[in-house]
PDB file of N, CA and C in Angstrom:
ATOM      1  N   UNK A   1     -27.680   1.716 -12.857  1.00  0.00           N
ATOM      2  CA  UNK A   1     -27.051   1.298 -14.096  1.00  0.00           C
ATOM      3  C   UNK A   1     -27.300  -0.198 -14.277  1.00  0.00           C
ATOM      4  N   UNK A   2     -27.797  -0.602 -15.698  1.00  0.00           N
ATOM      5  CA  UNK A   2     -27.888  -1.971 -16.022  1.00  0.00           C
ATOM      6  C   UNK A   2     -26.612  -2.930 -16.655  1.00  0.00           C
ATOM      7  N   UNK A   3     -26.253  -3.828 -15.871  1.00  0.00           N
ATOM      8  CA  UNK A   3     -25.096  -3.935 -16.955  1.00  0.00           C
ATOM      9  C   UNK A   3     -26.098  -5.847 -17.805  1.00  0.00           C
ATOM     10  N   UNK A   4     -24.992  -6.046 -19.200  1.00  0.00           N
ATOM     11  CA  UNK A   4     -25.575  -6.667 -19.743  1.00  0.00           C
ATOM     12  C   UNK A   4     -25.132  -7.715 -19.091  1.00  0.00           C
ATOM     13  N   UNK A   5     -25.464  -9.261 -19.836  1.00  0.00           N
ATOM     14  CA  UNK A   5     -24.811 -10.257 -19.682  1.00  0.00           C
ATOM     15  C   UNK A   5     -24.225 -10.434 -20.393  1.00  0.00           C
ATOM     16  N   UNK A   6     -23.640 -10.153 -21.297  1.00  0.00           N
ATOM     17  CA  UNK A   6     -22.148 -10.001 -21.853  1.00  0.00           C
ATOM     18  C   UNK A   6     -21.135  -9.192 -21.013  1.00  0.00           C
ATOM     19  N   UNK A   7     -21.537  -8.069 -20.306  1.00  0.00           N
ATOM     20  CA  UNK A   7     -20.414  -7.743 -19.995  1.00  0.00           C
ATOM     21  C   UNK A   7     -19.804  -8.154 -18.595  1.00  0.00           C
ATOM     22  N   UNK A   8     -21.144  -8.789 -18.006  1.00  0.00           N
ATOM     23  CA  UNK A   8     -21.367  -9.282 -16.619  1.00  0.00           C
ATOM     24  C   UNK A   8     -20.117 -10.621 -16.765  1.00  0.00           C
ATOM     25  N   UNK A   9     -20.075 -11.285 -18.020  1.00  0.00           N
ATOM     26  CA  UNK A   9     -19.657 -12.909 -17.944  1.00  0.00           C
ATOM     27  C   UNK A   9     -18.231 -11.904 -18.634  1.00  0.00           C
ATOM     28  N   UNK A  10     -17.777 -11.026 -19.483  1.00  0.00           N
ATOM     29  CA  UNK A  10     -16.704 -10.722 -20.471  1.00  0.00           C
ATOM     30  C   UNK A  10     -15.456 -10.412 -18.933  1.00  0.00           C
ATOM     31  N   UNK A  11     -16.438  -9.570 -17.684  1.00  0.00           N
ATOM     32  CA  UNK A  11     -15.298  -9.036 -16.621  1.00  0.00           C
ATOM     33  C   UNK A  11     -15.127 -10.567 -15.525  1.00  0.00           C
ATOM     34  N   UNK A  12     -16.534 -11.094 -15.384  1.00  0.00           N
ATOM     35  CA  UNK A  12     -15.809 -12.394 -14.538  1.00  0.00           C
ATOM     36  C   UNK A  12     -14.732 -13.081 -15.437  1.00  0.00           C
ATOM     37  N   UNK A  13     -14.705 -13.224 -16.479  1.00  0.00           N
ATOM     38  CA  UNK A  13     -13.821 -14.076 -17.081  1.00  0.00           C
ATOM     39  C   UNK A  13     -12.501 -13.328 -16.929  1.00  0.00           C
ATOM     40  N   UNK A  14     -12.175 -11.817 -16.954  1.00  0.00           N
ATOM     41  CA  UNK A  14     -11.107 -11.214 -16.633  1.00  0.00           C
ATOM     42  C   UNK A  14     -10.476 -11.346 -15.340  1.00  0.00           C
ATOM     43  N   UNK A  15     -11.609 -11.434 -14.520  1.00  0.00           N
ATOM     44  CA  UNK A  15     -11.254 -11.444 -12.837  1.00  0.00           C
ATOM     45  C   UNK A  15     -10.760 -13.117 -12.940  1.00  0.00           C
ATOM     46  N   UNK A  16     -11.099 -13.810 -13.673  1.00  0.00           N
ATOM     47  CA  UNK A  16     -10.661 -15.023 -12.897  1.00  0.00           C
ATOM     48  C   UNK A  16      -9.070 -15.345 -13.819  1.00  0.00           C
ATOM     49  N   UNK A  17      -8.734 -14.606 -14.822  1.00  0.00           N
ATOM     50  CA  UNK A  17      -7.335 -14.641 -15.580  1.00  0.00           C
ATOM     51  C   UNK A  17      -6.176 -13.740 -14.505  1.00  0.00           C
ATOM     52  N   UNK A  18      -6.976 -12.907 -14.072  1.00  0.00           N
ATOM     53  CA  UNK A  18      -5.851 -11.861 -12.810  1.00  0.00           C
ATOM     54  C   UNK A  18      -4.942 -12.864 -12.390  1.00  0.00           C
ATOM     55  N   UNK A  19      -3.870 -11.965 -12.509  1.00  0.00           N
ATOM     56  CA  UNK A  19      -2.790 -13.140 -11.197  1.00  0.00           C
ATOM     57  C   UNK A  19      -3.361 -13.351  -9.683  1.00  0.00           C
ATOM     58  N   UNK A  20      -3.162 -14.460  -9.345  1.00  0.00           N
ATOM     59  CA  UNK A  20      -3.440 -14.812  -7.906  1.00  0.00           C
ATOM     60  C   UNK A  20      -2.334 -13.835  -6.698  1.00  0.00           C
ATOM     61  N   UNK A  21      -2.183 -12.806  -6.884  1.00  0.00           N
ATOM     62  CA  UNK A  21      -1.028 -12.180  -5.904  1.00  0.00           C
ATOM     63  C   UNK A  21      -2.246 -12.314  -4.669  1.00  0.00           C
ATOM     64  N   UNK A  22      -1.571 -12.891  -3.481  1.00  0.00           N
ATOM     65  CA  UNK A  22      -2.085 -12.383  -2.327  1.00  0.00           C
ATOM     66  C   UNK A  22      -3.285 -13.126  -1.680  1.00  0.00           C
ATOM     67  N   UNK A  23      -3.190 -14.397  -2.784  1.00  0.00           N
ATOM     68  CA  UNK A  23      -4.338 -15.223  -2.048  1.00  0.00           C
ATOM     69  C   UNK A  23      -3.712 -16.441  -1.357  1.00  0.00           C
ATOM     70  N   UNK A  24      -4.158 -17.180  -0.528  1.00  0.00           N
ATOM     71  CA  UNK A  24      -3.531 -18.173   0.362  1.00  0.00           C
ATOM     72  C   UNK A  24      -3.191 -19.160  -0.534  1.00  0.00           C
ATOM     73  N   UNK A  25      -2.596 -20.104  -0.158  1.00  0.00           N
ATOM     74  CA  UNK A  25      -1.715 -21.077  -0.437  1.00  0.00           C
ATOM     75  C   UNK A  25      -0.574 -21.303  -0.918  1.00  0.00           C
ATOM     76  N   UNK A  26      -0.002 -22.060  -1.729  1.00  0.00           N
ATOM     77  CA  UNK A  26       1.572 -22.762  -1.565  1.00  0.00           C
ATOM     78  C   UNK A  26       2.194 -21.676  -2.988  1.00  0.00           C
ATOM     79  N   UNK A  27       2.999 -21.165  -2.803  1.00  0.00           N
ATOM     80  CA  UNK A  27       3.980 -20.520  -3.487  1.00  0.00           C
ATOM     81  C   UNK A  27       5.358 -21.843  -3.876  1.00  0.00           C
ATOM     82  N   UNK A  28       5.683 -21.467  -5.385  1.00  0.00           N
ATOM     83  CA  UNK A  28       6.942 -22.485  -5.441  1.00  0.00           C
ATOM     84  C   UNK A  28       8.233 -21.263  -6.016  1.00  0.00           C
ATOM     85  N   UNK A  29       9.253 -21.232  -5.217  1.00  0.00           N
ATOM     86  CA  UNK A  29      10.616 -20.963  -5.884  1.00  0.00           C
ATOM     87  C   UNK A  29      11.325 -21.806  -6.132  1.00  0.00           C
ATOM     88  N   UNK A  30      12.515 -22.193  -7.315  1.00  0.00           N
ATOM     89  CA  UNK A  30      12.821 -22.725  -7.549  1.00  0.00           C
ATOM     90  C   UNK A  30      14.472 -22.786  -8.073  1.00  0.00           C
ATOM     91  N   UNK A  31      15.311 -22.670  -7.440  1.00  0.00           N
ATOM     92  CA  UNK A  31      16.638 -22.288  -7.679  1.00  0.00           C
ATOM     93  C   UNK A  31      17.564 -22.966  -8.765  1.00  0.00           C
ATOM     94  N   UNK A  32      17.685 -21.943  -9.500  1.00  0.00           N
ATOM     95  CA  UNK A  32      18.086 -23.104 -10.967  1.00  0.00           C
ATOM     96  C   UNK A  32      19.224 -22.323 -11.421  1.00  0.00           C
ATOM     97  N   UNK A  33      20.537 -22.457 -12.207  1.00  0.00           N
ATOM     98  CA  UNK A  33      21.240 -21.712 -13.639  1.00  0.00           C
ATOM     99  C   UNK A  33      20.623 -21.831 -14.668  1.00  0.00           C
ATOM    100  N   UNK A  34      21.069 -20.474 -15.360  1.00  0.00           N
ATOM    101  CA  UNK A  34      20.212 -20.475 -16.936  1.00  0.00           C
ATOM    102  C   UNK A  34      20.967 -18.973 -17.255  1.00  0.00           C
ATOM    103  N   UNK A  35      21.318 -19.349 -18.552  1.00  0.00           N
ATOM    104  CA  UNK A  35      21.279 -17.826 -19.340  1.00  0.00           C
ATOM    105  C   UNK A  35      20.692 -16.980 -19.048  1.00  0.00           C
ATOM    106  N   UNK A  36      20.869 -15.718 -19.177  1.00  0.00           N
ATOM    107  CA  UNK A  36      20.484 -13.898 -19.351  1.00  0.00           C
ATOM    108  C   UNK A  36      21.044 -13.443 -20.424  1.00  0.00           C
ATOM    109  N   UNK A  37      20.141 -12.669 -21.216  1.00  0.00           N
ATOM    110  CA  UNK A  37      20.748 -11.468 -21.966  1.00  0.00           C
ATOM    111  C   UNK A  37      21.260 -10.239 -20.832  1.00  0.00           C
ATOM    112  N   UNK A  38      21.985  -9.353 -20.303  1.00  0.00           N
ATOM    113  CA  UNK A  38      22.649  -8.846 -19.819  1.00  0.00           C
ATOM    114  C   UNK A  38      23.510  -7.934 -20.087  1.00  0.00           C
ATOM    115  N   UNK A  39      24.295  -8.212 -21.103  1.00  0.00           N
ATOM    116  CA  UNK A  39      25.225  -7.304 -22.020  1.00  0.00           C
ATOM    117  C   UNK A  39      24.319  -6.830 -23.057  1.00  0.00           C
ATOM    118  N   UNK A  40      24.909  -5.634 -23.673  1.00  0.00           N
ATOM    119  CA  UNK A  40      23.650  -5.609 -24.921  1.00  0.00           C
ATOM    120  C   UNK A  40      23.558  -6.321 -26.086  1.00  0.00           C
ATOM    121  N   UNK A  41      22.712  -6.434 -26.847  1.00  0.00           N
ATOM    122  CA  UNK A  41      22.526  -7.225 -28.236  1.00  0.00           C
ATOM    123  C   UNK A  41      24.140  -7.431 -28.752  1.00  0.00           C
ATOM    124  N   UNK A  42      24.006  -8.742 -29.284  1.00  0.00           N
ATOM    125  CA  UNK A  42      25.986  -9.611 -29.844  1.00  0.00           C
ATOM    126  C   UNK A  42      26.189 -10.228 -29.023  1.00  0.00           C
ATOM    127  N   UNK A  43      26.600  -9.466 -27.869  1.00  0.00           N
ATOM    128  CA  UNK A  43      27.091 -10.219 -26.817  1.00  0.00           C
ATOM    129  C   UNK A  43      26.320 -11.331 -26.348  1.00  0.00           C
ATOM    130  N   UNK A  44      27.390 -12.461 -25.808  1.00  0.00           N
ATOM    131  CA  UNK A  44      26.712 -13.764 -25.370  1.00  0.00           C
ATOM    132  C   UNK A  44      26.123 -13.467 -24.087  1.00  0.00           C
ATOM    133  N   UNK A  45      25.307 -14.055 -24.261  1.00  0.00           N
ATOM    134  CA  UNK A  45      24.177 -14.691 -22.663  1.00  0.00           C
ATOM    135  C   UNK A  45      25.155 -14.613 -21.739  1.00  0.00           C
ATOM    136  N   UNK A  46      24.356 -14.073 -20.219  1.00  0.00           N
ATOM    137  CA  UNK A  46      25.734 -14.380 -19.123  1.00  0.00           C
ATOM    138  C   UNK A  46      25.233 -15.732 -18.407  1.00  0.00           C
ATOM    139  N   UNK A  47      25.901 -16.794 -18.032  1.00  0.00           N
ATOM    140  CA  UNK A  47      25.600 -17.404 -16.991  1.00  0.00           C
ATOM    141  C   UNK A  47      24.713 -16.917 -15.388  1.00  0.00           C
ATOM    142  N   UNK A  48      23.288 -16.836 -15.091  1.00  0.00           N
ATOM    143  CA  UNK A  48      23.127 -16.383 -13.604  1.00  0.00           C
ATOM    144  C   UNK A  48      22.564 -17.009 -13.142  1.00  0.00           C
ATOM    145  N   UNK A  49      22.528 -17.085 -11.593  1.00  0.00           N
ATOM    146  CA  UNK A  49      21.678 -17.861 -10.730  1.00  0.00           C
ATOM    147  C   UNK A  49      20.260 -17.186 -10.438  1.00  0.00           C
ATOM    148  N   UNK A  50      19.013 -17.684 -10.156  1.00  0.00           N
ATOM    149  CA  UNK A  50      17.812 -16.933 -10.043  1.00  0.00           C
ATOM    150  C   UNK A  50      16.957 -17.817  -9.139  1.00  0.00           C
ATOM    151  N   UNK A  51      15.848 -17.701  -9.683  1.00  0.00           N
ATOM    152  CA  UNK A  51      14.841 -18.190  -9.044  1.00  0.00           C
ATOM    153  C   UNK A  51      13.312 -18.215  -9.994  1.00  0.00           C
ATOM    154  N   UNK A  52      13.340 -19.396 -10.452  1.00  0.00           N
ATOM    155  CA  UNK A  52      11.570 -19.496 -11.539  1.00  0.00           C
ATOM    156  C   UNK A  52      12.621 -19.212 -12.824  1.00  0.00           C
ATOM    157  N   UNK A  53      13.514 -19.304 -12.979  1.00  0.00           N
ATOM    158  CA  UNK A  53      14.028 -18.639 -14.099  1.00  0.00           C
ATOM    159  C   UNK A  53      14.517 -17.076 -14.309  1.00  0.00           C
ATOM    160  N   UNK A  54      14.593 -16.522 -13.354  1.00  0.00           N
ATOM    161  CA  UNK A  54      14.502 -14.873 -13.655  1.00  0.00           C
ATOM    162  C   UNK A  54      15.404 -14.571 -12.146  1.00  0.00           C
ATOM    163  N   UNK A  55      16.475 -13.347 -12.451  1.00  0.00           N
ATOM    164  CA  UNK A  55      17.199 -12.734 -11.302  1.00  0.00           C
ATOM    165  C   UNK A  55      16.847 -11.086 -11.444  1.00  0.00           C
ATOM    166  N   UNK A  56      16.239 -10.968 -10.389  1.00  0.00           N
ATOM    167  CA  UNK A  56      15.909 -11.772  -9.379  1.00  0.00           C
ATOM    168  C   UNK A  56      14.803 -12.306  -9.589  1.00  0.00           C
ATOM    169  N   UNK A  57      14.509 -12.951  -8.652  1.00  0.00           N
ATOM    170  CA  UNK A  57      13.348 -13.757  -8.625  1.00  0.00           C
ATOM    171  C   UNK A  57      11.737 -13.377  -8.660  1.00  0.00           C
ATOM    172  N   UNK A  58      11.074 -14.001  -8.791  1.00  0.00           N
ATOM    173  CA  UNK A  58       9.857 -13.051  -8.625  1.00  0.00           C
ATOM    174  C   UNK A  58       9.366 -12.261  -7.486  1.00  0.00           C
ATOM    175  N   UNK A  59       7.589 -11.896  -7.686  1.00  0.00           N
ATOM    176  CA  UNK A  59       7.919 -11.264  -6.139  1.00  0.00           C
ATOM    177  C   UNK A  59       6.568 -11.929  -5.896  1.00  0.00           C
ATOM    178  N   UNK A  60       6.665 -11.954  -4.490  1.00  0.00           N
ATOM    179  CA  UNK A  60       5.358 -12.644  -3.955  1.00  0.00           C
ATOM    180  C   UNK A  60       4.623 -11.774  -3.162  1.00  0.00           C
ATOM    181  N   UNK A  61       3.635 -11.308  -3.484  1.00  0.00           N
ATOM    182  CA  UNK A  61       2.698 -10.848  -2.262  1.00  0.00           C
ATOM    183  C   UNK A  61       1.647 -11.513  -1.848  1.00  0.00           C
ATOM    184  N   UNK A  62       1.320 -10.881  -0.548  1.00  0.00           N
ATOM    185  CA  UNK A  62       0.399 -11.359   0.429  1.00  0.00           C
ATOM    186  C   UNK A  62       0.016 -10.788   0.790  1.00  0.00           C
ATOM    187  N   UNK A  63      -1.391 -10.416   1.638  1.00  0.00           N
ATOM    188  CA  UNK A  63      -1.857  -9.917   2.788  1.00  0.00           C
ATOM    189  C   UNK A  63      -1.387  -9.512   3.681  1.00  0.00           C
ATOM    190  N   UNK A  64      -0.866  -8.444   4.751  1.00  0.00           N
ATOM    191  CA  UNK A  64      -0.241  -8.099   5.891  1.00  0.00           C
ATOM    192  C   UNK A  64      -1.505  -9.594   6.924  1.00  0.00           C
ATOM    193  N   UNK A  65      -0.715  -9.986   7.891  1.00  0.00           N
ATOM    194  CA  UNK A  65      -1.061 -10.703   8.472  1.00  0.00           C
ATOM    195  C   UNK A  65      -2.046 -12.481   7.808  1.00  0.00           C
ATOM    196  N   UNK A  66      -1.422 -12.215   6.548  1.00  0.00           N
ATOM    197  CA  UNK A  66      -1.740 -13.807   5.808  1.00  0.00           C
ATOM    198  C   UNK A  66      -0.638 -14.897   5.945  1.00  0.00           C
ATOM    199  N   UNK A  67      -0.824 -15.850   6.109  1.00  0.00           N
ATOM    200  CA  UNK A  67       0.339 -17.127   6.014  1.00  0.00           C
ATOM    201  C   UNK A  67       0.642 -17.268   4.461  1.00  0.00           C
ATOM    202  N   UNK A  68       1.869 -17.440   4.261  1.00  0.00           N
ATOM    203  CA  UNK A  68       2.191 -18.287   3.164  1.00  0.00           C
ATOM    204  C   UNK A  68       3.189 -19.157   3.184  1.00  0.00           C
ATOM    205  N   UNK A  69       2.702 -20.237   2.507  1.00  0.00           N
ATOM    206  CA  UNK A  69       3.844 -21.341   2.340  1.00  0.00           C
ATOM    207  C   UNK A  69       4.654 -21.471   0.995  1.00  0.00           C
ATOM    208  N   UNK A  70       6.286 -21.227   1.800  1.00  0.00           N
ATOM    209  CA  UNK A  70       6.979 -21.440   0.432  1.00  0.00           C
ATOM    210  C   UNK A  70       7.241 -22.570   0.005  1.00  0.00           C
ATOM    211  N   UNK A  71       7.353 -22.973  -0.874  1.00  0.00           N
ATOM    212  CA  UNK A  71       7.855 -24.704  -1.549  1.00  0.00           C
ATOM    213  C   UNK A  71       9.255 -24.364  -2.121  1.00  0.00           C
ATOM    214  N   UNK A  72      10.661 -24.477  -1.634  1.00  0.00           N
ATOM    215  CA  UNK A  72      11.437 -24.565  -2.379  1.00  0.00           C
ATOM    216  C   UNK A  72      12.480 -25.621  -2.508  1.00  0.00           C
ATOM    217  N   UNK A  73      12.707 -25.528  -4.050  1.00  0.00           N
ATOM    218  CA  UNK A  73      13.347 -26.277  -4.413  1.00  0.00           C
ATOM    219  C   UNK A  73      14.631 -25.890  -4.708  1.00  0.00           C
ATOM    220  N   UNK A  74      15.669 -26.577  -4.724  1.00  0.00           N
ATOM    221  CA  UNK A  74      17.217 -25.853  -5.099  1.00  0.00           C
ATOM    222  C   UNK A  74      17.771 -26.867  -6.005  1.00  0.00           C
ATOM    223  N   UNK A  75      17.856 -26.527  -6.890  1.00  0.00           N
ATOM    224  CA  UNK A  75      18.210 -27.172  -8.159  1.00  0.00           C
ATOM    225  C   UNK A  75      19.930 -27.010  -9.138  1.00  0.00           C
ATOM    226  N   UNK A  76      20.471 -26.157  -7.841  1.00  0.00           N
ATOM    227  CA  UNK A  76      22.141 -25.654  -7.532  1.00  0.00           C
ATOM    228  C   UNK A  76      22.611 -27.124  -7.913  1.00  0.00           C
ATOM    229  N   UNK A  77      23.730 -27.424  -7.876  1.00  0.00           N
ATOM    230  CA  UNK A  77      24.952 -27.658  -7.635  1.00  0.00           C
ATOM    231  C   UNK A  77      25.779 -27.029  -6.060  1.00  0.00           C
ATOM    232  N   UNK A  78      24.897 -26.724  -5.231  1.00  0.00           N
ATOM    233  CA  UNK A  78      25.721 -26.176  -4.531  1.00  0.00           C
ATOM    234  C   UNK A  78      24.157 -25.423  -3.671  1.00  0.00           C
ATOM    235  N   UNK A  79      24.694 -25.392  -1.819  1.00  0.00           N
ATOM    236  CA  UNK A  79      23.739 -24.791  -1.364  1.00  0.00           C
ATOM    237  C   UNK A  79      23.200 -23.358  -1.553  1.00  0.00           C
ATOM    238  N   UNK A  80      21.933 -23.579  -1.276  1.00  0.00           N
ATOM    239  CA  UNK A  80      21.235 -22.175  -1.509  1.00  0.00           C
ATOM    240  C   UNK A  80      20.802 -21.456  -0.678  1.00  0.00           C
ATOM    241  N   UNK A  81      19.941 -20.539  -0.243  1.00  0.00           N
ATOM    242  CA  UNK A  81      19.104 -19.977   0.710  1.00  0.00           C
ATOM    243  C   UNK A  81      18.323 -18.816   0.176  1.00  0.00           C
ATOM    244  N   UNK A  82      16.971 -18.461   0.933  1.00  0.00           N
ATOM    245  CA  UNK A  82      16.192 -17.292   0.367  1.00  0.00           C
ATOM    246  C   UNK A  82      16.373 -16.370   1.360  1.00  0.00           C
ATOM    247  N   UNK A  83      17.071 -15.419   1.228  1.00  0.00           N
ATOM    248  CA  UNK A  83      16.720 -13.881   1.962  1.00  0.00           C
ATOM    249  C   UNK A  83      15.640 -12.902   1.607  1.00  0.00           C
ATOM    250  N   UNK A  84      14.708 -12.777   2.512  1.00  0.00           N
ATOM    251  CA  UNK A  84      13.390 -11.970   2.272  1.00  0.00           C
ATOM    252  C   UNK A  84      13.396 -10.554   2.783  1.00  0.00           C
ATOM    253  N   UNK A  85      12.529  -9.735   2.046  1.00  0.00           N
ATOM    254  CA  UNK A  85      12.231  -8.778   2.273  1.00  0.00           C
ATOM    255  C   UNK A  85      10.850  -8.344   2.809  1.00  0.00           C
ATOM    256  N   UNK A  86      10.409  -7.615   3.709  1.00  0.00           N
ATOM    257  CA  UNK A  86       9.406  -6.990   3.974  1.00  0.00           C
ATOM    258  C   UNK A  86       8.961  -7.742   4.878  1.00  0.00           C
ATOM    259  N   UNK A  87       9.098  -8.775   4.857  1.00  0.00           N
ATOM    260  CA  UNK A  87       8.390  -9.511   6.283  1.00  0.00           C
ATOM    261  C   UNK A  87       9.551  -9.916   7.762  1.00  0.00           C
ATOM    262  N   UNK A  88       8.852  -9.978   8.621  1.00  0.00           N
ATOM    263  CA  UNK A  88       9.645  -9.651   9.759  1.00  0.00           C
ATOM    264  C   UNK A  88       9.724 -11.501  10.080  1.00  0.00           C
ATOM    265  N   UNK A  89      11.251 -11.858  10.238  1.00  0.00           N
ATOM    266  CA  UNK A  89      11.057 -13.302  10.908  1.00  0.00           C
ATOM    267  C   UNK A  89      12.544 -12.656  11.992  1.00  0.00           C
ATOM    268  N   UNK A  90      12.738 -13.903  12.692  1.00  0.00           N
ATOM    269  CA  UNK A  90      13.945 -14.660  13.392  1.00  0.00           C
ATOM    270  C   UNK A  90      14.873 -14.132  12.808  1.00  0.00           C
ATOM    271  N   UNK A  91      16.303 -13.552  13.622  1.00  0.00           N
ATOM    272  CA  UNK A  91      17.003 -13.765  12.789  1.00  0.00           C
ATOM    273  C   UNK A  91      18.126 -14.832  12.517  1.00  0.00           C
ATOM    274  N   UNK A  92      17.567 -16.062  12.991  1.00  0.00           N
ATOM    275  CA  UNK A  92      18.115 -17.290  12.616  1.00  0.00           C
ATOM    276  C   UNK A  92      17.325 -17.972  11.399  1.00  0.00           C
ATOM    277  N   UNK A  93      16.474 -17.090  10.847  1.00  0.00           N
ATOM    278  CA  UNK A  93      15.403 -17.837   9.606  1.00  0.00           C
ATOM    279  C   UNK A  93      15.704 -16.713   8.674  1.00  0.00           C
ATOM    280  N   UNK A  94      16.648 -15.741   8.471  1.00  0.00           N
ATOM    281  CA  UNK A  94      16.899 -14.641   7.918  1.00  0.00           C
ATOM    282  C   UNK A  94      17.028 -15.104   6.244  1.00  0.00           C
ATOM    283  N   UNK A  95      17.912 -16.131   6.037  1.00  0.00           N
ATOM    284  CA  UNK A  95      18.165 -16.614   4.730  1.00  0.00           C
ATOM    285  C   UNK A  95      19.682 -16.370   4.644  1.00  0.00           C
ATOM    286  N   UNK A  96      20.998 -15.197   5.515  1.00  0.00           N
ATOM    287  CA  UNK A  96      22.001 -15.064   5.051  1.00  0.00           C
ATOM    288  C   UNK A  96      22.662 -15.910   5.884  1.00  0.00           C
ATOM    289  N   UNK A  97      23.456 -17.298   4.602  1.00  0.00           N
ATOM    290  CA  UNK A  97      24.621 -18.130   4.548  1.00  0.00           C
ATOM    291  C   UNK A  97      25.644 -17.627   5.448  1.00  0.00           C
ATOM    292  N   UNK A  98      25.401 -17.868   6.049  1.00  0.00           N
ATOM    293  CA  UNK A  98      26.988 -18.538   7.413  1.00  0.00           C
ATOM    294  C   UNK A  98      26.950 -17.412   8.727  1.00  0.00           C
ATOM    295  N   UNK A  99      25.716 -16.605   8.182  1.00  0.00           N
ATOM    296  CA  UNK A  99      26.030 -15.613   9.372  1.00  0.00           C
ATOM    297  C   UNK A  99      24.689 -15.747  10.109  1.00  0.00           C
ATOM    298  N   UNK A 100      23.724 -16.185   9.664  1.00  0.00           N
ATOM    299  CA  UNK A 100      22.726 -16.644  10.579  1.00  0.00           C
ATOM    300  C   UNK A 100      22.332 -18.375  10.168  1.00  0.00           C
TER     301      UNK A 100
END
């Protein structure tokens, strides 16, 4: 099969718009308040806590056996912490407040 050069340059240009899930380097969360819609339409915005703007927070993937570095920032009024899923740490690096 021949492909053209239009369509050769139309899919690299797609491949390089893809989200970056799963490639190395620095990840940022960012712990902030902000409105939600939550209740349905009328009702006011609720006050929530998140992460990037959104509760929950986003999701990050990686590679099984890739490093990633998180960058976070806490932008609280008040301390924060990240509790993770799927990856195996310490459980003194767990993320849950006062019990590890």
């Amino acid at each position: 099969m021949t492909i053209s050069r239009r369509t050769f340059l139309a899919s690299s240009v797609a491949t390089m718009a893809m989200p970056t899930l799963g490639q190395a380097g620095q990840q940022q969360l960012t712990a902030s308040q902000f409105s939600a819609q939550i209740l349905p339409a009328g009702n006011p915005k609720t006050p929530v806590m998140g992460f990037n703007g959104s509760s929950p927070g986003p999701e990050l993937r990686v590679k099984q056996g890739q490093a990633v570095n998180v960058l976070f920032q806490n932008r609280l009024d008040e301390g924060s912490a990240v509790h993770w899923h799927g990856i195996r740490l310490q459980n003194s690096m767990d993320g849950v407040p006062i019990l590890t």
